[in-house]
Structure formats: structure tokens, C-alpha cells
N, C-alpha and C. Protein backbone atom coordinates (compact mmCIF):
# COMPACT_ATOMS: atom_id res chain seq x y z
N UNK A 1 11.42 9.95 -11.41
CA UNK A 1 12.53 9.76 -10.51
C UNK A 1 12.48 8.32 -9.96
N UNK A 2 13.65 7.59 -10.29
CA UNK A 2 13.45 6.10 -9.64
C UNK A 2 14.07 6.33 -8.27
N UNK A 3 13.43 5.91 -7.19
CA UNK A 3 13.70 5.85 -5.40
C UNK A 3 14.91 5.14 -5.09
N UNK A 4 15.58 5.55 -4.61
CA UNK A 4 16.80 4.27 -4.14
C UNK A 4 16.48 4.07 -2.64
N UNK A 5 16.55 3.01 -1.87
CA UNK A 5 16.17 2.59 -0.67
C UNK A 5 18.05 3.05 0.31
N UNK A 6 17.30 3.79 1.22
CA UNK A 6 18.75 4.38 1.71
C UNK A 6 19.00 6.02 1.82
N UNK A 7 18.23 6.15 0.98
CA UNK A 7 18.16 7.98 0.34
C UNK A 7 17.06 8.72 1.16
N UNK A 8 17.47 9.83 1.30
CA UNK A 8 16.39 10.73 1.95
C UNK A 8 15.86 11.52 1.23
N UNK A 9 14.66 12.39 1.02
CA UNK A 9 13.92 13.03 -0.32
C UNK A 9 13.28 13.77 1.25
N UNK A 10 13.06 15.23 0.38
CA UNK A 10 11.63 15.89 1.00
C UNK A 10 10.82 15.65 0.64
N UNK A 11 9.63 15.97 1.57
CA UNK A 11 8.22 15.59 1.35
C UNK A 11 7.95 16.29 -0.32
N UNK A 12 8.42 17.41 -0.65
CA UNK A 12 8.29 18.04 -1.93
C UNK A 12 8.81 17.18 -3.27
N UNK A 13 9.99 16.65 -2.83
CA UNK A 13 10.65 16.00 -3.92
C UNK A 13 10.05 14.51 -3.44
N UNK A 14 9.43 14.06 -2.66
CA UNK A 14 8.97 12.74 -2.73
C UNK A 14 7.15 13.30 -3.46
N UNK A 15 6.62 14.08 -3.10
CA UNK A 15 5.25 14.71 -3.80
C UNK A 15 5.32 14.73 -4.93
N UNK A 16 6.35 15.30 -5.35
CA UNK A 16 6.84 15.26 -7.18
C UNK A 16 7.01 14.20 -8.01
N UNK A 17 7.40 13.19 -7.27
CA UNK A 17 7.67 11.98 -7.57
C UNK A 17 6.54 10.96 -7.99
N UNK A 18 5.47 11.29 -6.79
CA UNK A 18 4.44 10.29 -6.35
C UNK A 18 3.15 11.00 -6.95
N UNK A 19 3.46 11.86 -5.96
CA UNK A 19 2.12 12.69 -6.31
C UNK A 19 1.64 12.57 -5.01
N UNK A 20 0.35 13.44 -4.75
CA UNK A 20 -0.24 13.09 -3.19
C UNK A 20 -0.11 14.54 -2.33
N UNK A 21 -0.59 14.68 -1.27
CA UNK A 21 -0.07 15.10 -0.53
C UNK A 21 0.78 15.38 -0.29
N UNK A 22 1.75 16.64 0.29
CA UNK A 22 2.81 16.41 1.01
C UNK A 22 3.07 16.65 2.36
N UNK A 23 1.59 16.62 2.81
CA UNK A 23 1.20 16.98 4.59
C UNK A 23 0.95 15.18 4.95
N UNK A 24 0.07 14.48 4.41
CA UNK A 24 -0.34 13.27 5.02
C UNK A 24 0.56 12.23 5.14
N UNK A 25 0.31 11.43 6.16
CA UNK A 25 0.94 9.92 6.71
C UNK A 25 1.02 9.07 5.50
N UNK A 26 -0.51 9.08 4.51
CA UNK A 26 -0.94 8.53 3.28
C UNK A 26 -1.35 8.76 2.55
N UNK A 27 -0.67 9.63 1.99
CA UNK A 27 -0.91 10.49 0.66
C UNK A 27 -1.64 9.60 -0.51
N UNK A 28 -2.87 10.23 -0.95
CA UNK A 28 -3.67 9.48 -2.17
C UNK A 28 -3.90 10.34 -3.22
N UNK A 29 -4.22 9.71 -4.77
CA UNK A 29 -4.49 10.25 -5.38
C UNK A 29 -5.46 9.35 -6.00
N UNK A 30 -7.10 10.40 -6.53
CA UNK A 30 -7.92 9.21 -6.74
C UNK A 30 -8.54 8.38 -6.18
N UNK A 31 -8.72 8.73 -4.60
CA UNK A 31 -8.89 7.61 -4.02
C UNK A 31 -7.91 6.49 -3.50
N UNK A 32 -6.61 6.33 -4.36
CA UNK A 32 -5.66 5.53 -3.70
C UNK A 32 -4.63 5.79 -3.18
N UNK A 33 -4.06 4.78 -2.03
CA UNK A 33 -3.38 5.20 -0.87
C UNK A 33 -1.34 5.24 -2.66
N UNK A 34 -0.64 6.34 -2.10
CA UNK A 34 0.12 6.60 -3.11
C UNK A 34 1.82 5.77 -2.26
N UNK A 35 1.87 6.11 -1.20
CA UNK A 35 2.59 5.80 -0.30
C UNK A 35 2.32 6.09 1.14
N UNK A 36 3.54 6.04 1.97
CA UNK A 36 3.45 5.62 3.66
C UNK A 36 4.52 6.62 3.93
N UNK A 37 4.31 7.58 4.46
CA UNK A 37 5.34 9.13 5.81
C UNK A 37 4.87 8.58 6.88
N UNK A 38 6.34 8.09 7.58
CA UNK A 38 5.74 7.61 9.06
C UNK A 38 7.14 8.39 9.85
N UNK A 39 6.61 8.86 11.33
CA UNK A 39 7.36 9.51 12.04
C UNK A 39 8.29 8.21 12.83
N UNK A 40 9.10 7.56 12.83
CA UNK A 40 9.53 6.41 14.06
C UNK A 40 10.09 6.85 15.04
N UNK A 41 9.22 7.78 15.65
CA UNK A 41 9.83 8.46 16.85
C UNK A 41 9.30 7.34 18.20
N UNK A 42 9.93 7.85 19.67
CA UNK A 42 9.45 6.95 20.67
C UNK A 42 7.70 7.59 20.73
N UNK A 43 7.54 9.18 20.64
CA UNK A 43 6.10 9.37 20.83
C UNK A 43 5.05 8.85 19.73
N UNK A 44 5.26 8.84 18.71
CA UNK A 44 4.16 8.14 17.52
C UNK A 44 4.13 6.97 17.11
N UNK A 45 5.74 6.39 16.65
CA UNK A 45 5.69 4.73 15.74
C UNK A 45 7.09 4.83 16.16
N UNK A 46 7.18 4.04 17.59
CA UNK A 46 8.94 3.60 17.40
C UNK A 46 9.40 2.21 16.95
N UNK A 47 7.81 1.89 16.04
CA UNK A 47 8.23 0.25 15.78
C UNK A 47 7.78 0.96 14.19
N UNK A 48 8.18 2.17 13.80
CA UNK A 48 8.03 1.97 12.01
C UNK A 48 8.68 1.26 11.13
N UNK A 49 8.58 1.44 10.60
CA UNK A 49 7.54 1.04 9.49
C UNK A 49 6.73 -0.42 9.45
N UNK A 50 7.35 -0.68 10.08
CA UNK A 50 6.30 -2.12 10.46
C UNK A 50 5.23 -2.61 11.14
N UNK A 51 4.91 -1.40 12.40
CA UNK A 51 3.58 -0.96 13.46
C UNK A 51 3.48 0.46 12.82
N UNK A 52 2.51 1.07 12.87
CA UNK A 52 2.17 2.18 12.87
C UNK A 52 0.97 3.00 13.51
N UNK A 53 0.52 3.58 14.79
CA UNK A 53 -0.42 3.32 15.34
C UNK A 53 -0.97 5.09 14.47
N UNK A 54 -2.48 4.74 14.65
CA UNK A 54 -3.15 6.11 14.16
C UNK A 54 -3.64 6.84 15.41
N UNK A 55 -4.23 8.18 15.50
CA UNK A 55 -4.87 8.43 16.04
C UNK A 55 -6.61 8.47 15.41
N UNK A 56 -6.50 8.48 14.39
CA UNK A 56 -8.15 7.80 13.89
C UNK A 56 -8.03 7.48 12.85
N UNK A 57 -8.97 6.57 12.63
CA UNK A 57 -9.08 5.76 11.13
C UNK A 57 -9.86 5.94 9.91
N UNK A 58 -9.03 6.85 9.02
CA UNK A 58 -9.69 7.48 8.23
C UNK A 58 -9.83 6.74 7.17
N UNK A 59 -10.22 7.31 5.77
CA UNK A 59 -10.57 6.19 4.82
C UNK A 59 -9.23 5.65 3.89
N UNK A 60 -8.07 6.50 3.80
CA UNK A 60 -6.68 6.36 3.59
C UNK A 60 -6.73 5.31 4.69
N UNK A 61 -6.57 4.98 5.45
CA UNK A 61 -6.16 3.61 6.40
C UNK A 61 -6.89 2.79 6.29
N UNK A 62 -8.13 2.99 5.92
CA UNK A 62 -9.07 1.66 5.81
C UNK A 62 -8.93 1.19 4.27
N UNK A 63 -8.41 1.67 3.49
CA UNK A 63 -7.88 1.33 2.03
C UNK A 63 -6.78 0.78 1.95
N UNK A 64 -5.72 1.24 2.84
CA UNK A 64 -4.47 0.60 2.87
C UNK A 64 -4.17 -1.13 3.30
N UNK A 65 -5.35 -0.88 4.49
CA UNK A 65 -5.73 -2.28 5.32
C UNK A 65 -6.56 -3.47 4.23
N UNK A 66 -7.58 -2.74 3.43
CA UNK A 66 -7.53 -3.69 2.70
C UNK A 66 -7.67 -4.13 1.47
N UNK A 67 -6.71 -3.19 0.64
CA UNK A 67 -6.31 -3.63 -0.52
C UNK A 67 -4.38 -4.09 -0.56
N UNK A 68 -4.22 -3.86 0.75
CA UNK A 68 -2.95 -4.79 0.65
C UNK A 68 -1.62 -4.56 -0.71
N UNK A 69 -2.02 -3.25 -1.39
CA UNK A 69 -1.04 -3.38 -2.11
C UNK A 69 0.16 -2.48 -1.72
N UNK A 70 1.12 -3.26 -2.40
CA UNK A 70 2.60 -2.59 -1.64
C UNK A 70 2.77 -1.01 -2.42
N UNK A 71 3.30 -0.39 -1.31
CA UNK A 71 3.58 1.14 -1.65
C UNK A 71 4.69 1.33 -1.10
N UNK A 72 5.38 2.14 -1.68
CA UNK A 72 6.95 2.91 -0.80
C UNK A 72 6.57 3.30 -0.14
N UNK A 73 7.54 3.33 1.30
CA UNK A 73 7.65 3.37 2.77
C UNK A 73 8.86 4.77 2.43
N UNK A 74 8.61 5.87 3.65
CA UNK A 74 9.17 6.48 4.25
C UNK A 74 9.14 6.86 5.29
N UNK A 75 10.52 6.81 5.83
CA UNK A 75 10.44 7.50 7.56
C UNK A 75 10.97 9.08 7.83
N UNK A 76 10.56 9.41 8.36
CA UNK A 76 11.19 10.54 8.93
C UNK A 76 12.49 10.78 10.09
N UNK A 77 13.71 11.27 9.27
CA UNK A 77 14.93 11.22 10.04
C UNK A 77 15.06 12.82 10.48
N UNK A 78 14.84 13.41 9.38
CA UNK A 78 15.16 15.19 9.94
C UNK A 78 14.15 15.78 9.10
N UNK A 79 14.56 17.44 9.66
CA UNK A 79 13.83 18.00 8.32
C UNK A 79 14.00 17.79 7.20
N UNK A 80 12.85 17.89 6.16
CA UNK A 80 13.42 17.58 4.78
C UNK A 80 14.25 16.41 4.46
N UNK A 81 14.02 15.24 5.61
CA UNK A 81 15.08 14.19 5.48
C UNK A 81 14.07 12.93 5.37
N UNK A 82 12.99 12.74 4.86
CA UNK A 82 12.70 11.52 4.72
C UNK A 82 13.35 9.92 4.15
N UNK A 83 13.30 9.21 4.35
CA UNK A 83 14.36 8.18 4.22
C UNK A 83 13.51 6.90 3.67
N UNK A 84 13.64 6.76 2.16
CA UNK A 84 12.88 5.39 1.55
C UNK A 84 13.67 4.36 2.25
N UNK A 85 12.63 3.41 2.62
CA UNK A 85 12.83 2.19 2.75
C UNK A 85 12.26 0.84 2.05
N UNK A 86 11.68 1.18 0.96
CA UNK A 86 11.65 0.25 0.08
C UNK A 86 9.82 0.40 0.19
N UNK A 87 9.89 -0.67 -0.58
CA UNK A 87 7.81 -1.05 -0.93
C UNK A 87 7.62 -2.09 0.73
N UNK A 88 6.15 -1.70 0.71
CA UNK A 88 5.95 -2.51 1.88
C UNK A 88 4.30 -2.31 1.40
N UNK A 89 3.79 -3.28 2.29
CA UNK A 89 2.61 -4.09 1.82
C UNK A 89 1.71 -3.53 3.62
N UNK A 90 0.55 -3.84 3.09
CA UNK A 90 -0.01 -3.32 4.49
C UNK A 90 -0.69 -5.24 4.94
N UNK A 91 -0.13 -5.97 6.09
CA UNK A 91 -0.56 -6.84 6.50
C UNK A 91 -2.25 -7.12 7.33
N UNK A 92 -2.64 -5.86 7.88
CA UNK A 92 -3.78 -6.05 8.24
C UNK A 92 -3.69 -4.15 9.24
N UNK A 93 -4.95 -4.11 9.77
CA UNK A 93 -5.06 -3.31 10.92
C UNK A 93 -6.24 -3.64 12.00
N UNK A 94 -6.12 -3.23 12.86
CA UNK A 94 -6.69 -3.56 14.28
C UNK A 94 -7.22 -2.35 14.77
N UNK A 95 -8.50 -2.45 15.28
CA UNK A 95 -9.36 -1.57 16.33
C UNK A 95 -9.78 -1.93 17.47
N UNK A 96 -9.17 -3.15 17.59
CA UNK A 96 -9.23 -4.44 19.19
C UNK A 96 -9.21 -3.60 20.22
N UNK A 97 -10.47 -2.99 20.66
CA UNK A 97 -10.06 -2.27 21.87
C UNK A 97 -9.28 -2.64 22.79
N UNK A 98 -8.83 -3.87 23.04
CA UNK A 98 -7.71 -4.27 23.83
C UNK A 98 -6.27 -4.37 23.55
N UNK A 99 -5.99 -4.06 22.57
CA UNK A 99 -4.89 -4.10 21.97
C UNK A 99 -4.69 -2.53 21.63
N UNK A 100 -5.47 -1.26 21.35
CA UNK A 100 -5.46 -0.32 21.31
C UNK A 100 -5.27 0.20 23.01
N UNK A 101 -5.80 -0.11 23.81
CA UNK A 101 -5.38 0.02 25.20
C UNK A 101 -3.90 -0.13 25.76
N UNK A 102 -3.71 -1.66 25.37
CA UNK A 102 -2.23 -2.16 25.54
C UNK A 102 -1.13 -0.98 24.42
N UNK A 103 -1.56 -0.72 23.39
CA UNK A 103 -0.41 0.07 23.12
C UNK A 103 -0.55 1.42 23.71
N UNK A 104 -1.72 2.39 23.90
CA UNK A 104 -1.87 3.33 24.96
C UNK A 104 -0.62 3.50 26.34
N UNK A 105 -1.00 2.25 26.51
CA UNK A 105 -0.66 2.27 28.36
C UNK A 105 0.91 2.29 27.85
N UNK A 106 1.77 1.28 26.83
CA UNK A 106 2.87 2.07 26.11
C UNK A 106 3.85 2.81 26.16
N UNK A 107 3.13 3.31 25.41
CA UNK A 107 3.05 4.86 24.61
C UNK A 107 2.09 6.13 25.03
N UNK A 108 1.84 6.68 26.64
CA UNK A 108 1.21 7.40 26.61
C UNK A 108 1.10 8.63 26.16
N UNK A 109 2.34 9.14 25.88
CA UNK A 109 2.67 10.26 25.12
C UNK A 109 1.59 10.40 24.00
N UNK A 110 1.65 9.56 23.28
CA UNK A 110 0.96 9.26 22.30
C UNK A 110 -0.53 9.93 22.18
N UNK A 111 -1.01 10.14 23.39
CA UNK A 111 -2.17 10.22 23.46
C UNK A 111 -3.21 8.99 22.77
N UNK A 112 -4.50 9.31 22.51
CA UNK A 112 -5.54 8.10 22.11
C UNK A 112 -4.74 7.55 20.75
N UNK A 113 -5.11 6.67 20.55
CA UNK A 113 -5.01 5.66 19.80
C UNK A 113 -5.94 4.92 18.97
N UNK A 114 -6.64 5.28 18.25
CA UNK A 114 -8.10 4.54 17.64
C UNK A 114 -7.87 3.36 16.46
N UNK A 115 -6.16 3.25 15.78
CA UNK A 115 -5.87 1.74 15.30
C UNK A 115 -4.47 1.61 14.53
N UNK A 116 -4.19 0.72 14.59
CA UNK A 116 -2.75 0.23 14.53
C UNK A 116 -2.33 -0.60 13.15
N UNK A 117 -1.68 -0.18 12.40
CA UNK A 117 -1.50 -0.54 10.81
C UNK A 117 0.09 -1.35 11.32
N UNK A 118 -0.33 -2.73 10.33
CA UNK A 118 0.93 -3.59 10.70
C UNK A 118 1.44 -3.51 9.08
N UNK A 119 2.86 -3.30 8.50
CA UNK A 119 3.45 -3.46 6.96
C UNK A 119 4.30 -4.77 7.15
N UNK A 120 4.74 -4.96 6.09
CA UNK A 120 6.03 -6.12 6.06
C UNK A 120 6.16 -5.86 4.54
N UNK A 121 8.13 -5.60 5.00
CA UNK A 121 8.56 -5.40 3.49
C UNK A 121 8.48 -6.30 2.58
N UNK A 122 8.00 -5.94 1.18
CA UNK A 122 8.31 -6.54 0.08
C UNK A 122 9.33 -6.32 -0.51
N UNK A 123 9.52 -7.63 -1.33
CA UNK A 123 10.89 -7.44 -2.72
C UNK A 123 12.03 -7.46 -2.13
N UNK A 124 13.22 -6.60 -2.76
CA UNK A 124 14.41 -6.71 -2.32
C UNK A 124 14.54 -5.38 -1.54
């Protein structure tokens, strides 16, 4: 299935596609991160796809952070409504306890915060 940027897919029909998970933020297969399910709500990531804060940093995020390669981005609009937004690249991530604080105080809803994944789109 080729993705069109604009389109919404379920997690099932984006799983089918990719492969992965269809519960995780960063679905892998093999060891590698396959793509990015991010919620851009005000309580989790209202700066998605481009901030994404975790509540812990598992080894899917510490792979993403640094092998830097671009993966399709999706957000979550409704049920069953995920919404490609194209390939995006993972720029770095942060465990700066001060900067994990500052987005806390935020976003308290959020609850803890243990690190913060920055993307920037690639391509067209």
C-alpha cells in the first residue's frame, strides 16, 4: 500500500502496511523503530509530530534518537482515524532534567515525563 500524506488509515490498516505493532507509539520490527503513532492532544503531544514527550524511555526511543532514520509519521485524529503526515526523521532526544521539568510544569496533565523526542519533516 503506498501512504498518501493527508489520509487517515487504522492502526490495522497502517499494521498491514508496515508491520509492527498496532498498540505502540513505535512500532518495530526486528529491532527497528517501523514508524511514529503520536496522540497531538493538549494532554500528551500538542506540539506533534515535531515534540513528542514520553513517559519513559524505552529502547524503541533510544533507537529512534539515534539512528536518525526517517519513518512515516502519524497522528491521531479519531478513532480508527490516524492521519499520515509524511516521513520525518528523529532530530535528537533529551533527558535534561530541566527541560523535562519545564515541560511538566506545562503540561501537568501529562503526568511525569522521563524524555522528549524532537522530528523534522523530511522530503516533500
Amino acid at each position: 500500500m503506498q501512504l498518501k500524506v493527508g489520509k487517515t488509515y487504522s492502526r490495522r490498516e497502517r499494521g498491514d502496511a508496515l508491520g509492527g505493532s498496532i498498540q505502540s507509539y513505535l512500532p518495530t520490527k526486528s529491532g527497528r523503530v517501523l514508524c511514529g503513532c503520536f496522540k497531538p492532544t493538549p494532554r500528551y503531544n500538542p506540539h506533534a509530530p515535531e515534540k513528542i514527550t514520553t513517559g519513559g524511555v524505552g529502547d524503541n526511543a533510544r533507537w529512534i534518537a539515534k539512528h536518525k532514520i526517517p519513518i512515516p509519521v502519524f497522528v491521531f485524529r479519531a478513532d480508527c482515524a490516524w492521519e499520515y503526515m509524511g516521513e520525518y526523521r528523529c532530530t535528537g532526544m533529551t533527558r535534561n532534567p530541566v527541560v523535562l521539568r519545564r515541560e511538566m510544569k506545562k503540561n501537568p496533565a501529562r503526568g511525569h515525563i522521563a524524555g522528549v523526542l524532537y522530528f523534522e519533516r523530511v522530503g516533500d
